[in-house]
Protein backbone atom coordinates (compact mmCIF):
# COMPACT_ATOMS: atom_id res chain seq x y z
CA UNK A 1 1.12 -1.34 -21.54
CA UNK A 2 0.46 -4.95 -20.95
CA UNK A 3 0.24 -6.41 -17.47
CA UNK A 4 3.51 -7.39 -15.26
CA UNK A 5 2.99 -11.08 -14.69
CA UNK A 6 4.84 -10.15 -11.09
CA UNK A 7 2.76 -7.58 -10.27
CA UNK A 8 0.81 -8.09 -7.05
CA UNK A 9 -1.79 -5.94 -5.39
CA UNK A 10 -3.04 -5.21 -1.88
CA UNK A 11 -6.19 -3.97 -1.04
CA UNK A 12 -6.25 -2.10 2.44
CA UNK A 13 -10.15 -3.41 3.60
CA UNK A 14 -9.11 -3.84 7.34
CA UNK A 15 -9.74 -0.29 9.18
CA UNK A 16 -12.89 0.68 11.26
CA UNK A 17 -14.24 3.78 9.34
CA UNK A 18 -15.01 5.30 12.73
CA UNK A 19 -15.08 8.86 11.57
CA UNK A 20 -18.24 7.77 9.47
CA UNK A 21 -20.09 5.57 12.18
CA UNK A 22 -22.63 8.49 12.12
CA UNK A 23 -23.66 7.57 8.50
CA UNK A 24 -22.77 3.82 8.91
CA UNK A 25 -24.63 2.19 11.52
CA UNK A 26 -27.19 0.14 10.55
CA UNK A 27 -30.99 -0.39 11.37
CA UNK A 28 -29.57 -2.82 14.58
CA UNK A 29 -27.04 -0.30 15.84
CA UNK A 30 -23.91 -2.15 14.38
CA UNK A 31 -21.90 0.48 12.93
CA UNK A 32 -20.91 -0.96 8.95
CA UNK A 33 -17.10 -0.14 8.09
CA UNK A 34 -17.16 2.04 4.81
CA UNK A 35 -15.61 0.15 2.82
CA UNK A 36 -18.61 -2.70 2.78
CA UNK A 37 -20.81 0.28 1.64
CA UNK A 38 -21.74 1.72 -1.72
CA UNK A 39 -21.66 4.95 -2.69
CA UNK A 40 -25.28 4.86 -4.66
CA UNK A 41 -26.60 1.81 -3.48
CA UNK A 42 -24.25 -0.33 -6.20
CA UNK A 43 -21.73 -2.56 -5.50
CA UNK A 44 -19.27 -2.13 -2.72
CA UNK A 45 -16.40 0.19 -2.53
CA UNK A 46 -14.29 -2.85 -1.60
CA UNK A 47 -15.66 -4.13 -4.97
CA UNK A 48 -14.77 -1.45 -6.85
CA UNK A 49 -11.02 -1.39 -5.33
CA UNK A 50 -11.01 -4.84 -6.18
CA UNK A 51 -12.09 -3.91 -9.44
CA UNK A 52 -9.39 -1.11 -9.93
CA UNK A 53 -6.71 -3.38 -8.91
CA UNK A 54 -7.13 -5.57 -11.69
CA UNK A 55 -6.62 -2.80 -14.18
CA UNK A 56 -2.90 -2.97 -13.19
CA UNK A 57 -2.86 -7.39 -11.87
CA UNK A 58 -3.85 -10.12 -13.13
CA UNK A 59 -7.05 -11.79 -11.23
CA UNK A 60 -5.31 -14.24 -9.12
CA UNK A 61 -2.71 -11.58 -7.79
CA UNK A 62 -4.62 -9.60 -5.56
CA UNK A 63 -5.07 -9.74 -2.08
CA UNK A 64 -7.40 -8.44 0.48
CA UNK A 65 -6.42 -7.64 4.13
CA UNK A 66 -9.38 -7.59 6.08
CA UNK A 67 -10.19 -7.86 9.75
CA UNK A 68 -11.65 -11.14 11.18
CA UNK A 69 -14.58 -9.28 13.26
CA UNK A 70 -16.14 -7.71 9.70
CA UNK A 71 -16.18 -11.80 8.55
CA UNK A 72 -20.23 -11.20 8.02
CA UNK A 73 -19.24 -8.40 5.44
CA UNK A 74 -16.17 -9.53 3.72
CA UNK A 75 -16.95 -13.20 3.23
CA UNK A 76 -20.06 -12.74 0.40
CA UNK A 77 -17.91 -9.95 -0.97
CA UNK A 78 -14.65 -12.39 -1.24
CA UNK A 79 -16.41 -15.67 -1.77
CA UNK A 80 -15.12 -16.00 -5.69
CA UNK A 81 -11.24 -15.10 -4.56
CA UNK A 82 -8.72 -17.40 -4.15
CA UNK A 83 -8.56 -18.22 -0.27
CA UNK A 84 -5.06 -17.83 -0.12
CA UNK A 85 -5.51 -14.26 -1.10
CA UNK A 86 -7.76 -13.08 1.61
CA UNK A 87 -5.33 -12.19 4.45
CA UNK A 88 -7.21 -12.01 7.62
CA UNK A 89 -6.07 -10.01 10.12
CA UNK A 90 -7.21 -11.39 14.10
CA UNK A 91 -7.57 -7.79 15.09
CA UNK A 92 -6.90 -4.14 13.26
CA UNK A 93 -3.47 -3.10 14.70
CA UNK A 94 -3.09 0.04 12.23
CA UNK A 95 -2.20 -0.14 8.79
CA UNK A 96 0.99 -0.39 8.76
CA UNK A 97 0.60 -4.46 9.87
CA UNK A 98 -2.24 -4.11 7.20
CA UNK A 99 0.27 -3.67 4.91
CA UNK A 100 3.24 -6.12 6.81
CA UNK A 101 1.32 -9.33 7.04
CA UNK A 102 -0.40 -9.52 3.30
CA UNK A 103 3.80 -8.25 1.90
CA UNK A 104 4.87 -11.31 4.08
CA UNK A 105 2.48 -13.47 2.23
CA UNK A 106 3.12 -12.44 -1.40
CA UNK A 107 6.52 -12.75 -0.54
CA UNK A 108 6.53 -16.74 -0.07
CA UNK A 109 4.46 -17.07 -2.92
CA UNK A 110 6.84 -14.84 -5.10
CA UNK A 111 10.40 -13.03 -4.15
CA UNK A 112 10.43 -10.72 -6.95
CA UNK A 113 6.73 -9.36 -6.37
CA UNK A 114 6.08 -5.72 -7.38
CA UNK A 115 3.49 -4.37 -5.23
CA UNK A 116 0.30 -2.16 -5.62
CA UNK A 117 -1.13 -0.69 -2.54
CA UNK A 118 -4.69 0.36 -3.18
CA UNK A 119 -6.83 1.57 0.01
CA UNK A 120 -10.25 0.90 -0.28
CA UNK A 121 -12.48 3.69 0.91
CA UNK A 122 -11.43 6.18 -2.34
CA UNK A 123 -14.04 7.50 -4.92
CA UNK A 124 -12.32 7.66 -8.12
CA UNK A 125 -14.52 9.55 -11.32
CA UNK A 126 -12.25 8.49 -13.98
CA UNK A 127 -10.35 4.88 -13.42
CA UNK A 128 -8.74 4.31 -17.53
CA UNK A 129 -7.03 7.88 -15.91
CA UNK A 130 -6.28 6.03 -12.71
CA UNK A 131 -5.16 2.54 -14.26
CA UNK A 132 -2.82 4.48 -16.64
CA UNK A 133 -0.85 6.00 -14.08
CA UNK A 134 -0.82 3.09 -11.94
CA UNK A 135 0.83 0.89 -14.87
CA UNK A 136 3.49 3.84 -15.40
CA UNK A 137 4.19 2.93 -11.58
CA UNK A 138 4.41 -0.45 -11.69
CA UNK A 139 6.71 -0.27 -14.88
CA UNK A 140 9.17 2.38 -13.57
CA UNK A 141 10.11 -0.08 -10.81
CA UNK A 142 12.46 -1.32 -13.65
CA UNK A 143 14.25 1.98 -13.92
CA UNK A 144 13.86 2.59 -9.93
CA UNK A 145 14.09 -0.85 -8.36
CA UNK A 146 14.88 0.00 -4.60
CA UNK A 147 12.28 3.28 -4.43
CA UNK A 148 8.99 3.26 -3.33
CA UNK A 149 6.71 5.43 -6.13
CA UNK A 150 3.64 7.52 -4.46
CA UNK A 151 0.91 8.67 -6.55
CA UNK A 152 0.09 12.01 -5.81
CA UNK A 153 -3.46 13.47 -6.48
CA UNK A 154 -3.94 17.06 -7.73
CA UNK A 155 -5.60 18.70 -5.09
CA UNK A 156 -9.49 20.69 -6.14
CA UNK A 157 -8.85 22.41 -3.34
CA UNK A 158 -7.33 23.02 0.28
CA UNK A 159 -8.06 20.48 2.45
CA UNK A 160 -7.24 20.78 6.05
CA UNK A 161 -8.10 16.37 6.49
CA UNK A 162 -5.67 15.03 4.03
CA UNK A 163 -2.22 14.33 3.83
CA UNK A 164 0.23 16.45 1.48
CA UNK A 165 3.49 15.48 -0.53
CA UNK A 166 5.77 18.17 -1.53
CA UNK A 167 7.48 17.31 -4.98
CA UNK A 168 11.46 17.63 -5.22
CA UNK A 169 13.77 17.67 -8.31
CA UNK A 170 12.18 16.12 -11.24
CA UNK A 171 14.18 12.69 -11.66
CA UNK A 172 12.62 11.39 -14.80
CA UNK A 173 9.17 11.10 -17.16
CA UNK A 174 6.45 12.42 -14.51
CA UNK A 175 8.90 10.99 -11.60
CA UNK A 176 10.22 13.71 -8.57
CA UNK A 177 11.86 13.32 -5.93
CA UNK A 178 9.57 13.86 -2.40
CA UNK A 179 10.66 16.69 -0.59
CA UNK A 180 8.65 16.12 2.53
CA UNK A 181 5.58 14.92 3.72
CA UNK A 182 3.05 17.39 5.21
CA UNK A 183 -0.06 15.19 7.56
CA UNK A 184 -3.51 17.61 7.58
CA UNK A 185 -2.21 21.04 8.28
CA UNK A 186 -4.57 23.75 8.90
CA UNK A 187 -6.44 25.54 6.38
CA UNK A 188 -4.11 28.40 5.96
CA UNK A 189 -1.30 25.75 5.78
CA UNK A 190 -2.70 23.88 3.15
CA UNK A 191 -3.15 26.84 0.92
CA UNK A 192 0.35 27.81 1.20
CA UNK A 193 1.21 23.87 -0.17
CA UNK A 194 -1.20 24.81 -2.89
CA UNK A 195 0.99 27.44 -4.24
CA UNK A 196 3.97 25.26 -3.84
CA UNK A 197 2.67 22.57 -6.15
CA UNK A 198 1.93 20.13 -3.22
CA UNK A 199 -0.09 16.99 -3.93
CA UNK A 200 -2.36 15.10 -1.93
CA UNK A 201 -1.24 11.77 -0.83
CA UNK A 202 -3.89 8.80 -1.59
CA UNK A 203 -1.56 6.31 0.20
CA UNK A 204 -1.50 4.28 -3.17
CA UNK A 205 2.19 2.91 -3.83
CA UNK A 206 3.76 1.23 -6.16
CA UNK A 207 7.13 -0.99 -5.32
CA UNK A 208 9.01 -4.12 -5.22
CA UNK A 209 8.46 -6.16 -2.20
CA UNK A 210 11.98 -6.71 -0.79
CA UNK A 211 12.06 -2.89 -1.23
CA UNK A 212 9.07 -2.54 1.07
CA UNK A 213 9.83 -4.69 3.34
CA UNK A 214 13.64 -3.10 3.80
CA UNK A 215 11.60 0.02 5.16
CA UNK A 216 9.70 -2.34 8.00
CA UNK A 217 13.16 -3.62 8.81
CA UNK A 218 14.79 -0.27 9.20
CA UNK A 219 11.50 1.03 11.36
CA UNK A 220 10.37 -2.43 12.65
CA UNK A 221 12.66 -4.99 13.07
CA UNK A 222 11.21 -7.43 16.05
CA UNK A 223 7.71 -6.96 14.40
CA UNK A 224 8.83 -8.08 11.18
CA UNK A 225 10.26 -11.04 12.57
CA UNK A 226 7.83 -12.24 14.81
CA UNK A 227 5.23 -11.59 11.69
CA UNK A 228 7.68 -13.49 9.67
CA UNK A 229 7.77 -16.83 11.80
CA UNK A 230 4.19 -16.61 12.17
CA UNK A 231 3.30 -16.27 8.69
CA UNK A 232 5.26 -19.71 7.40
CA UNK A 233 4.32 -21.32 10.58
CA UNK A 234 0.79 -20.71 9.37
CA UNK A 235 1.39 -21.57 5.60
CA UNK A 236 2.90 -24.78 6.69
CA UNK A 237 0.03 -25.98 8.71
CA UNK A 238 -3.17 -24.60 6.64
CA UNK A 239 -5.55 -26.39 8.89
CA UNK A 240 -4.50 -25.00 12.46
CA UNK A 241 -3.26 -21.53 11.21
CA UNK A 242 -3.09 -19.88 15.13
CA UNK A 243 0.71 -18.76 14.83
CA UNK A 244 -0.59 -14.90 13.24
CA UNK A 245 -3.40 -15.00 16.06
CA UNK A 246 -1.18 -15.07 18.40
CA UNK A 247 1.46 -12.91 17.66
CA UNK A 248 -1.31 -9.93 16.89
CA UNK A 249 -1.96 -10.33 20.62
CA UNK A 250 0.74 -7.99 22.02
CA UNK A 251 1.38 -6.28 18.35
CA UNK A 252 1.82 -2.46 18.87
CA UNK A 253 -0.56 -0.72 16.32
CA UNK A 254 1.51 1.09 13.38
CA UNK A 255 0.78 3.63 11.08
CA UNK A 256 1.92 3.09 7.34
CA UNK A 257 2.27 7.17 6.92
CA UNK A 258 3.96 8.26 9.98
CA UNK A 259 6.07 5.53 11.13
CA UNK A 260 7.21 3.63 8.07
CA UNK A 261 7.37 6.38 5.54
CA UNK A 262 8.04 9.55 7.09
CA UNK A 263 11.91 9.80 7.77
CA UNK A 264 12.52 7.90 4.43
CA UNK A 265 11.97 10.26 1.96
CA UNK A 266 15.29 9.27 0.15
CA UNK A 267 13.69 6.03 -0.50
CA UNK A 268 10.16 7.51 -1.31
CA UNK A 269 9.48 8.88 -5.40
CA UNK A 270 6.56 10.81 -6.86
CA UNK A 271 4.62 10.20 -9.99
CA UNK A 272 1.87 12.76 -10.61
CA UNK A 273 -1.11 10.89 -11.27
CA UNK A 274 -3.44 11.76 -13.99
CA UNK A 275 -6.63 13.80 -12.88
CA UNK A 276 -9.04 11.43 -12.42
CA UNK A 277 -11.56 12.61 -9.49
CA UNK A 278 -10.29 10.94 -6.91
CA UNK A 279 -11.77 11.49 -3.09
CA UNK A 280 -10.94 10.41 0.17
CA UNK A 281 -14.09 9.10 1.53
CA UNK A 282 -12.40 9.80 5.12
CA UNK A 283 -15.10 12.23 6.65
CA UNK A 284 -18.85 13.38 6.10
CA UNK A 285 -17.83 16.55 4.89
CA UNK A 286 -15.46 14.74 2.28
CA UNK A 287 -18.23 12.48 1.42
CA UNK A 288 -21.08 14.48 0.85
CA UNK A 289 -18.40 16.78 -1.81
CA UNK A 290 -18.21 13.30 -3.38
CA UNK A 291 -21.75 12.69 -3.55
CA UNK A 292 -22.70 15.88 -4.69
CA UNK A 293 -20.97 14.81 -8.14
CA UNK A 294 -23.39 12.23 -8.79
CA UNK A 295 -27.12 13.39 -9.74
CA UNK A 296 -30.07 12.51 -7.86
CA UNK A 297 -27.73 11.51 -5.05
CA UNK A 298 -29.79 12.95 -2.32
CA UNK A 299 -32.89 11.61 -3.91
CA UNK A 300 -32.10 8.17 -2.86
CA UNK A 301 -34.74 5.81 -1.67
CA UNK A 302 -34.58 5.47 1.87
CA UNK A 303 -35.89 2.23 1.45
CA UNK A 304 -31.89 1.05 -0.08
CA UNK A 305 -30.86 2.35 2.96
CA UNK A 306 -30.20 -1.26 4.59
CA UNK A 307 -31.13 -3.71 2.11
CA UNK A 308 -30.12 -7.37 2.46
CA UNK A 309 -29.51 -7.44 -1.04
CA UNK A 310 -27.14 -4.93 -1.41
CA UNK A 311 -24.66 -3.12 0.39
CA UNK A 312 -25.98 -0.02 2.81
CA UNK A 313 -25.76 3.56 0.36
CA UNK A 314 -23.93 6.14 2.10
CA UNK A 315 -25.68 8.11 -0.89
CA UNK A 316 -29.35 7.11 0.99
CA UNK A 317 -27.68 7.49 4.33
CA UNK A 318 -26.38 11.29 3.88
CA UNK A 319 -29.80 12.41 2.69
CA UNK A 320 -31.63 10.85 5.73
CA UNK A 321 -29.29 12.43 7.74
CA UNK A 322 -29.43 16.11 6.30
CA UNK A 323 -33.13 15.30 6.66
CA UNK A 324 -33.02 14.57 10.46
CA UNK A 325 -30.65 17.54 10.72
CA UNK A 326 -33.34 19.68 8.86
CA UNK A 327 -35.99 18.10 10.91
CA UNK A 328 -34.14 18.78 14.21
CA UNK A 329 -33.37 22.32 13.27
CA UNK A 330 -36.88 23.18 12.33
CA UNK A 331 -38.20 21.63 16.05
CA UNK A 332 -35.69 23.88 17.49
CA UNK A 333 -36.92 26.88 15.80
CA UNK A 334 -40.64 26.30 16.13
């Protein structure tokens, strides 16, 4: 399948990471977001997203929110995009303006976009798998212009930390209709969504645009139109772009999941991705599963822990920390 020449992607690079500050903080104390980290001491996993999204765009469509206070991270990582296609965000107001402000931008530049949304903490163990299902997304928005198509992830097991999508009626090839949305339930819970054929939800999504941007009206209204005036005040004066900055000042922080899609599950479809290994790198206990899949991984040289040359290795930064843990519990016992 060859390449939409409207297809557009967005990669999410603007959260904190908090929940892995314990295995991100640097030698100085300054607590790295994940996605500027590697998982073996590589390249970044904002790299590789960047990487995976142009197995479905071309080059030059694919944009990366990020957050202005993680400028000493992104900027090396970004420095052969386009400028227009970083979309800096003056403070992290939750990802659902993540998603708003770069969908305001893509829309000026094209009104019949199709949009990718790729978050960019995931591990994924197979990409051709993970490219091939998100080109069947992108090309069923011909057949399903005015839906939003969700890649669902067949769970390896049940997950208490993840989010779950419970398929409906089958409505075409590999395409269901979503029944309901089910946000970390307890262990029991998720077991139960297990036997029903549940997915996991990887917040990847594949739509037009307009479509999209229907849902923030429906949900959003006054945000969308501030963020509207401010983005083409800011595209028609490049050199003092301070419309966005302001408006993020008294923005209310959304979440993508809960307050844009939950509600609109007549909008929302489901295509069953392929297996491809994919992880949420969204905890320590998710991460070390993931890192457990590569050998050596806990052999890492502490050394690549925080060199300048390369991004910090969460893979170098687990094993010191099992080995402090290990350390701490064998003081304890002595």
């Amino acid at each position: 399948m060859t390449i939409s020449s409207n297809a557009w992607a967005i990669v999410l690079a603007g959260g904190e990471g908090s929940r892995l500050n314990g295995l991100t903080t640097d030698a100085s104390g300054v607590a790295v977001p994940k996605q500027y980290c590697s998982l073996t001491g590589g390249q970044s996993l904002l790299i590789d997203t960047v990487q995976r999204a142009a197995s479905v765009v071309e080059p030059n469509h694919i944009c990366v929110v990020v957050a202005a206070q993680h400028r000493r991270w992104w900027e090396p990582m970004c420095s052969k995009m386009p400028k227009s296609n970083i979309i800096v965000q003056p403070r992290n107001c939750g990802t659902g303006n993540g998603v708003l402000l770069p969908l305001l931008h893509i829309l000026a530049r094209d009104h019949g976009a199709r949009i990718v949304l790729l978050p960019s903490d995931h591990y994924v163990g197979d990409e051709p798998a993970l490219a091939s299902s998100l080109r069947q997304a992108v090309g069923a928005l011909e057949d399903h212009p005015d839906e939003l198509l969700l890649l669902g992830m067949h769970p390896d097991d049940a997950d208490p930390d993840l989010g779950y999508i419970i398929p409906g009626h089958n409505i075409g090839p590999n395409i269901y209709r979503v029944e309901r949305f089910v946000e970390k339930p307890s262990r029991a819970a998720a077991r139960q969504l297990l036997d029903q054929g549940a997915l996991w939800n990887a917040l990847i999504v594949a739509t037009r645009a307009r479509a999209l941007l229907d849902l923030f009206m429906t949900s959003q209204p006054d945000v969308v139109a501030k963020m509207h005036f401010a983005v083409a005040e800011d595209l028609r004066s490049s050199t003092n772009a301070v419309a966005a900055t302001i408006v993020y000042r008294d923005l209310p922080n959304i979440d993508f999941s809960s307050q844009i899609l939950q509600g609109t599950e007549t909008k929302l479809h489901l295509i069953k991705a392929r297996r491809c290994g994919w992880s949420d790198l969204g905890t320590p206990k998710r991460l070390g599963e993931t890192l457990r899949k590569f050998p050596h991984a806990d052999e890492a040289s502490r050394d690549s822990i925080n060199s300048v040359f390369a991004p910090m290795s969460l893979s170098a930064q687990h094993a010191r920390l099992r080995s402090t843990i290990r350390s701490a519990s064998g003081s304890a016992s002595a």
